[in-house]
Protein backbone atom coordinates (compact mmCIF):
# COMPACT_ATOMS: atom_id res chain seq x y z
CA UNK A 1 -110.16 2.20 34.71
CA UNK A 2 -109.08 5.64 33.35
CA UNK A 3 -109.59 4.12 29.90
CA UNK A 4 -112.93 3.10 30.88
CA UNK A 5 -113.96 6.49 31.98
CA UNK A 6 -113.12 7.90 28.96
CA UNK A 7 -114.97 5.82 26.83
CA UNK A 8 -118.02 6.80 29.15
CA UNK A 9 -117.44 10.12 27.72
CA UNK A 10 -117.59 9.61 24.29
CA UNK A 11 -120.90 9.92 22.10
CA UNK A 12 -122.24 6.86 20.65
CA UNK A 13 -120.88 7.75 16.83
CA UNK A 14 -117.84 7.91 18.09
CA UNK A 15 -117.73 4.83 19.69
CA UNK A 16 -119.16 2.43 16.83
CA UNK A 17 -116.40 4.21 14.76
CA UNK A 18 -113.55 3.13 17.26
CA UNK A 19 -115.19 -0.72 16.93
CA UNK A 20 -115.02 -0.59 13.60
CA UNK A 21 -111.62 0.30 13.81
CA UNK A 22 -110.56 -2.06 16.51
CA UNK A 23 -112.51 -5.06 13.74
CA UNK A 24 -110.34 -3.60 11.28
CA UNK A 25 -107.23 -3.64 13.32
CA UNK A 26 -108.11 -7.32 14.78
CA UNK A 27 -108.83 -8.70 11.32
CA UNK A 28 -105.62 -7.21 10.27
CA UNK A 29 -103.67 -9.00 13.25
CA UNK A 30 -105.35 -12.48 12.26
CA UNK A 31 -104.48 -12.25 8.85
CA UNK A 32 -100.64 -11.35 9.87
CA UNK A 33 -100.80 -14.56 12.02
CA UNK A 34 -102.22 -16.94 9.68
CA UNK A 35 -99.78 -16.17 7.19
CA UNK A 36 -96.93 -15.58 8.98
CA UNK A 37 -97.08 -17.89 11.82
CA UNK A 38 -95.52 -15.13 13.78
CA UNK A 39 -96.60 -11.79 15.44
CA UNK A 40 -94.68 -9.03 16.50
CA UNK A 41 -96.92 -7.86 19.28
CA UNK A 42 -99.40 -10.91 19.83
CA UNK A 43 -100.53 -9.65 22.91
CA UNK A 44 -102.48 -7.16 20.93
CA UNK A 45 -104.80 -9.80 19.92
CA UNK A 46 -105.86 -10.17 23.35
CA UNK A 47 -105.72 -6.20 24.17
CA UNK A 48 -108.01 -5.10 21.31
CA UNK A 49 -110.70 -8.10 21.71
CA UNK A 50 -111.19 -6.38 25.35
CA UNK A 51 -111.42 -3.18 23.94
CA UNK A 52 -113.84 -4.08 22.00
CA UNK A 53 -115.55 -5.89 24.46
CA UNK A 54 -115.37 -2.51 26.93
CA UNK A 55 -117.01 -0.61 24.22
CA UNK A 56 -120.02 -2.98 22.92
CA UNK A 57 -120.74 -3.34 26.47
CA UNK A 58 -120.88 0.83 26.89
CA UNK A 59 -123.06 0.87 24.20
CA UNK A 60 -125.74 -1.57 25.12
CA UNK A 61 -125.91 0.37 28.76
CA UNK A 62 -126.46 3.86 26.46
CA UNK A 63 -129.18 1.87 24.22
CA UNK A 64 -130.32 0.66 27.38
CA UNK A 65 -130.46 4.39 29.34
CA UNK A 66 -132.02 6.07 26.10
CA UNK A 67 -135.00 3.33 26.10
CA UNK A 68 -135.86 3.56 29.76
């Protein structure tokens, strides 16, 4: 929840810039397992699609708080 909190905190810009690199980061992990068949940490898969989750859904309650 900690994590959550501070991701409250953060401006908009800053969040679509940690998506972007959490996309980066998750296309990076596919590509590792589709060619190697084998992850180091493939719990990280799972880990950043939440992330990423957590932070699209902060940013539709913003959009939402700005239109009201």
């Amino acid at each position: 929840m900690e994590d959550v909190k501070k991701l409250r905190e953060q401006s908009v810009a800053e969040l679509k810039s940690l998506h972007d690199e959490l996309s980066v980061s998750m296309f990076d992990l596919k590509c590792e397992n589709s060619v190697q068949r084998k992850l180091e940490k493939p719990h990280m898969l799972k880990a950043n699609r939440r992330q990423k989750a957590r932070i699209l859904t902060i940013l539709r309650e913003k959009e939402n708080e700005s239109a009201k």
